[in-house]
Protein backbone atom coordinates (compact mmCIF):
# COMPACT_ATOMS: atom_id res chain seq x y z
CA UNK A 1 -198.63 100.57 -39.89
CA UNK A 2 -196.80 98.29 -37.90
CA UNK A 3 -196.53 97.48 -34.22
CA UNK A 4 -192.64 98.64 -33.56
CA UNK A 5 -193.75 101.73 -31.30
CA UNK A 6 -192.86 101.36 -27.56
CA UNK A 7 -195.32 102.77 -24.78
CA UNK A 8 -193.63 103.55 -21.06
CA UNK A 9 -195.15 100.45 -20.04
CA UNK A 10 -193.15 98.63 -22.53
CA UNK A 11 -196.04 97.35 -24.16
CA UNK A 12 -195.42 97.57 -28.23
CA UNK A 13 -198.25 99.33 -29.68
CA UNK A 14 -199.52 100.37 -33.41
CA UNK A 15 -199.04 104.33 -34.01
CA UNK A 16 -198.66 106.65 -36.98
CA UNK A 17 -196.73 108.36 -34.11
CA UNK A 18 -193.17 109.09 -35.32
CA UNK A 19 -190.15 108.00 -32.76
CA UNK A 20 -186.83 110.00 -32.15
CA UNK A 21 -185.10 106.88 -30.65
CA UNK A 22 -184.84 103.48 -31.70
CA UNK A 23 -183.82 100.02 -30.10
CA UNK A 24 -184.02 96.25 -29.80
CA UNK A 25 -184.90 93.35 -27.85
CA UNK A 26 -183.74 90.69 -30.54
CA UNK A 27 -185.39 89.27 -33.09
CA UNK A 28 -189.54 88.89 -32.35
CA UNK A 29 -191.33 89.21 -35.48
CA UNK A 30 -192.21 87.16 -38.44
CA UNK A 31 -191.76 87.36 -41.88
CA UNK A 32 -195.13 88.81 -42.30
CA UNK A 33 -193.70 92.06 -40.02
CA UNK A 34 -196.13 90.78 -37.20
CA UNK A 35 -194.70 90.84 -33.61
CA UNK A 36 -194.60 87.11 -32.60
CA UNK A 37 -192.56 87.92 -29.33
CA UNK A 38 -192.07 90.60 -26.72
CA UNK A 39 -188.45 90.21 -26.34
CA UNK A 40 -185.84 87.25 -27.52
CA UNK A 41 -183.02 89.06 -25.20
CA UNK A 42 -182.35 90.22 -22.36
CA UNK A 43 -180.50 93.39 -23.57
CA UNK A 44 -183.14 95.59 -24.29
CA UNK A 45 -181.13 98.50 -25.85
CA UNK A 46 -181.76 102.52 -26.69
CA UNK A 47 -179.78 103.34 -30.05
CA UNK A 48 -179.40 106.34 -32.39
CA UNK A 49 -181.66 106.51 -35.30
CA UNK A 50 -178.56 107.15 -37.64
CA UNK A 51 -175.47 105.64 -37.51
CA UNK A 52 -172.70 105.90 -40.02
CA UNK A 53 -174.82 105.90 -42.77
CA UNK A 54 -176.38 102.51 -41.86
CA UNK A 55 -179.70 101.76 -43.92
CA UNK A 56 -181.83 99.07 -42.82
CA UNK A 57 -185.31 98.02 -43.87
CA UNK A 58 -187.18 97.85 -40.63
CA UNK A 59 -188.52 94.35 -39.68
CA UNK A 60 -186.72 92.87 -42.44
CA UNK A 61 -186.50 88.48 -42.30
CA UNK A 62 -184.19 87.12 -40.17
CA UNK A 63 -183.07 90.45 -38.51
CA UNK A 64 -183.54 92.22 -35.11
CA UNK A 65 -186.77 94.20 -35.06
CA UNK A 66 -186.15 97.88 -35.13
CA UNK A 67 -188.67 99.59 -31.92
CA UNK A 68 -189.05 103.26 -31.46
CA UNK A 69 -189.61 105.57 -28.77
CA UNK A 70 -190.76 108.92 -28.03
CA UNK A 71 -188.15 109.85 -26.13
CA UNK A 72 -184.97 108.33 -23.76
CA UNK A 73 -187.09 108.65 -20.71
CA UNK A 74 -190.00 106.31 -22.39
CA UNK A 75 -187.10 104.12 -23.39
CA UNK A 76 -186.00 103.68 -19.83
CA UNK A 77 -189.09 103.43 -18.40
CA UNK A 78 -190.46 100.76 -20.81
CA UNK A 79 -187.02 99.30 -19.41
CA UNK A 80 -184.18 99.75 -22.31
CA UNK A 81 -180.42 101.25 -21.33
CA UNK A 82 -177.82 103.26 -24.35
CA UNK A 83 -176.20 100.79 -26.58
CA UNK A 84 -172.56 100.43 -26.27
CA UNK A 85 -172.05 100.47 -29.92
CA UNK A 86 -173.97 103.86 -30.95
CA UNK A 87 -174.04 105.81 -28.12
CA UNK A 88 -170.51 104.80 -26.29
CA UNK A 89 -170.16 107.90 -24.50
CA UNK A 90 -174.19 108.09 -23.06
CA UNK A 91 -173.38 104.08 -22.39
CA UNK A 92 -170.54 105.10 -19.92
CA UNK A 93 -172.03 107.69 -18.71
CA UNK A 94 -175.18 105.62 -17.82
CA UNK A 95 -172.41 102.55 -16.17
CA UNK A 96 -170.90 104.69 -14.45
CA UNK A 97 -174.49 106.10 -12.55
CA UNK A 98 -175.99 103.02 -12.62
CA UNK A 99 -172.83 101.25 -10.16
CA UNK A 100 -173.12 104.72 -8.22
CA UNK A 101 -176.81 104.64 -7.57
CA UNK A 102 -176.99 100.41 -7.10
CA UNK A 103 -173.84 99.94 -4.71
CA UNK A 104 -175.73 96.58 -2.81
CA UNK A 105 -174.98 94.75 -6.04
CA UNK A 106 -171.15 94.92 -5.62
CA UNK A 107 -170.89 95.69 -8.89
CA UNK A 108 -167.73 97.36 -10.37
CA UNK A 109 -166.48 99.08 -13.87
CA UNK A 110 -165.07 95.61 -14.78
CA UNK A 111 -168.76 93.66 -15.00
CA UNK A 112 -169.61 92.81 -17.92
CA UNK A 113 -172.79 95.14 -18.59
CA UNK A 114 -174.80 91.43 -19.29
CA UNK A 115 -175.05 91.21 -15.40
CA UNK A 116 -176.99 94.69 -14.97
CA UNK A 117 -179.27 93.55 -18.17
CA UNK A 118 -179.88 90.66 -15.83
CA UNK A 119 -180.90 93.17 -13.00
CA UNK A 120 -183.26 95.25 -15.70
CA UNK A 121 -184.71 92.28 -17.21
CA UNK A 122 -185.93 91.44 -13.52
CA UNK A 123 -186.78 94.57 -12.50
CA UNK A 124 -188.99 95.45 -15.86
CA UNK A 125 -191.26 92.35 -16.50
CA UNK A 126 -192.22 88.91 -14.37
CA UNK A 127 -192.05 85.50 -15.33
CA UNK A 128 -195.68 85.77 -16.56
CA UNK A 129 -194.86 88.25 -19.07
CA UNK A 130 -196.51 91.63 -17.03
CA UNK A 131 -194.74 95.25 -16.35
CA UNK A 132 -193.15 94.98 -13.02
CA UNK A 133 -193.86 98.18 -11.14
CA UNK A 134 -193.41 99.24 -7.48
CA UNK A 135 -194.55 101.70 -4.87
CA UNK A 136 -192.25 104.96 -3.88
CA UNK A 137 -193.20 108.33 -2.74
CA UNK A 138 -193.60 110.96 -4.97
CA UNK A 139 -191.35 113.21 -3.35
CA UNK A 140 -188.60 111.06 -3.94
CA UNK A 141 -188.60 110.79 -7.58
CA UNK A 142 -186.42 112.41 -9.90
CA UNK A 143 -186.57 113.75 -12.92
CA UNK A 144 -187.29 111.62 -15.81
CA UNK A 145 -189.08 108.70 -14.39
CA UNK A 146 -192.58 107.33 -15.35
CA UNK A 147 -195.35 106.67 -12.97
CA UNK A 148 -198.79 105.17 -13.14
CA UNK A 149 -201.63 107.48 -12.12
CA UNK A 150 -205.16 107.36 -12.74
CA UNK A 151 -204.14 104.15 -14.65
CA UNK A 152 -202.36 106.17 -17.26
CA UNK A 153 -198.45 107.20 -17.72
CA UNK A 154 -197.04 110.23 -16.75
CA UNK A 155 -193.29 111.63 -16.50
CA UNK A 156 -192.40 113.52 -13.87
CA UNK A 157 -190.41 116.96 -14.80
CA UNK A 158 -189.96 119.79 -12.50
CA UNK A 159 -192.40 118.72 -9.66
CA UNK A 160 -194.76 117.97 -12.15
CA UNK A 161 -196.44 115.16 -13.89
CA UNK A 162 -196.87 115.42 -17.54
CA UNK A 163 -199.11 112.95 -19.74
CA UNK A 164 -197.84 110.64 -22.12
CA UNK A 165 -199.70 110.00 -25.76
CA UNK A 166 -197.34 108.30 -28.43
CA UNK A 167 -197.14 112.18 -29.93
CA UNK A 168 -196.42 114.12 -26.98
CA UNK A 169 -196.81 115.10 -23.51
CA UNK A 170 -200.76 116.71 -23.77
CA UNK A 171 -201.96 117.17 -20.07
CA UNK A 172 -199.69 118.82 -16.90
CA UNK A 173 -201.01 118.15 -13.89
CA UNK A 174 -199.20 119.80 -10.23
CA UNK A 175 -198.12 116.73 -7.98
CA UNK A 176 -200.83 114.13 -6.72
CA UNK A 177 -202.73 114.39 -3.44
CA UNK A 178 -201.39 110.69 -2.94
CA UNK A 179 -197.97 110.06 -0.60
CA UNK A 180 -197.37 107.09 -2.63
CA UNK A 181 -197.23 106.71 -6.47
CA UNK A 182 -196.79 103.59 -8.94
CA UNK A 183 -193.43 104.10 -10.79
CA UNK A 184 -192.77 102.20 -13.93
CA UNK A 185 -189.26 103.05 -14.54
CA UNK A 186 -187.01 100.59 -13.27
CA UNK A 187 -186.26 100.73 -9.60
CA UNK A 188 -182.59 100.38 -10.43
CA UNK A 189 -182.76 103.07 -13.59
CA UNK A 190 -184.23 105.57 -11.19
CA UNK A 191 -181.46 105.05 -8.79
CA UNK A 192 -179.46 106.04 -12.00
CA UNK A 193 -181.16 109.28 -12.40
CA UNK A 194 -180.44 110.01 -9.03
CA UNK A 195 -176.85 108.99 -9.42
CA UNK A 196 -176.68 111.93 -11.77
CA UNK A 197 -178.03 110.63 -15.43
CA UNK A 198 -180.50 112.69 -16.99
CA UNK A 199 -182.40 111.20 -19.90
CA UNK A 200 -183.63 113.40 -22.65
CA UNK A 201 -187.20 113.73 -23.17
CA UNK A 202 -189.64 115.41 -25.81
CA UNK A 203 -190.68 118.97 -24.68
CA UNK A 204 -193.56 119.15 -22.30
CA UNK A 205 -196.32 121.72 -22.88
């Protein structure tokens, strides 16, 4: 079992769990297949699992270490955007939202997409290495995004908040009695689901 499975805290955990989405932060592990870093780029990328018939060995020497996620939403919460190679059209899709629902950077369809990884990589961990989360009010929230409550994650989907386990959503719970929730996706990424992108995510019970 190896440690290639990404929780929406972006932490990378062990987990016979299977993932329907895979992506990269560079290359951080060893030739051993032992996570040695928690990201080598800033471009922390959501791609396809296949891709033109493209085989690769996971965590194979001197290559970029294949993650997986439970779903899009877990991806972007943990802090990961669509890859421009494999998923061109979600990639556009998500630009395009992303300079709608973040005017104040001045931002336009001509910057290079290295200046919003700059944004994410920011908004998604500090410079000691910890989750960056902040404070919004339930209400607010859209579809999609990942908060902290009762110090575990949960997505919120239709007014709801749904428990995360690496093999499903397994508790529903109606909204909570606080005005104020922790959110873990992105501040940025959730002005991008309000903007009008809608990340997939596994079925919720």
């Amino acid at each position: 079992m190896l440690q290639n499975r990404v929780d929406p805290l972006g932490r990378l955990i062990f987990t016979e769990a299977r993932g329907h989405w895979m992506g990269n932060r560079g290359r951080i592990h060893n030739e051993k297949k032992q996570i040695t870093h928690r990201f080598r780029l800033k471009a922390w990328i959501t791609c396809l699992l296949e891709f033109r018939g493209r085989k690769r060995v996971v965590m194979a020497p001197n290559r970029y270490t294949e993650l997986f996620f439970l779903d899009e939403a877990t991806a972007f919460a943990a802090g990961h955007r669509p890859c421009f190679e494999c998923r061109r059209k979600a990639f556009n899709h998500f630009k395009a939202c992303w300079l709608k629902g973040n005017p104040e950077y001045g931002f336009t369809e001509k910057t290079p997409v290295k200046e919003i990884d700059a944004v994410l990589h920011k908004e998604r961990i500090n410079k000691k290495g910890e989750k960056v989360t902040y404070e919004e009010a339930f209400s607010r929230l859209p579809d999609g995004v990942f908060v902290l409550y009762q110090s575990e994650p949960y997505l919120v989907a239709n007014h709801l908040l749904h428990q995360w386990t690496p093999f499903g959503y397994k508790k529903t719970i109606a909204q909570p009695p606080l005005k104020n929730v922790t959110v873990l996706t992105p501040r940025s990424l959730v002005n991008t689901f309000r903007a009008g992108y809608q990340p997939q995510w596994e079925e919720v019970q």
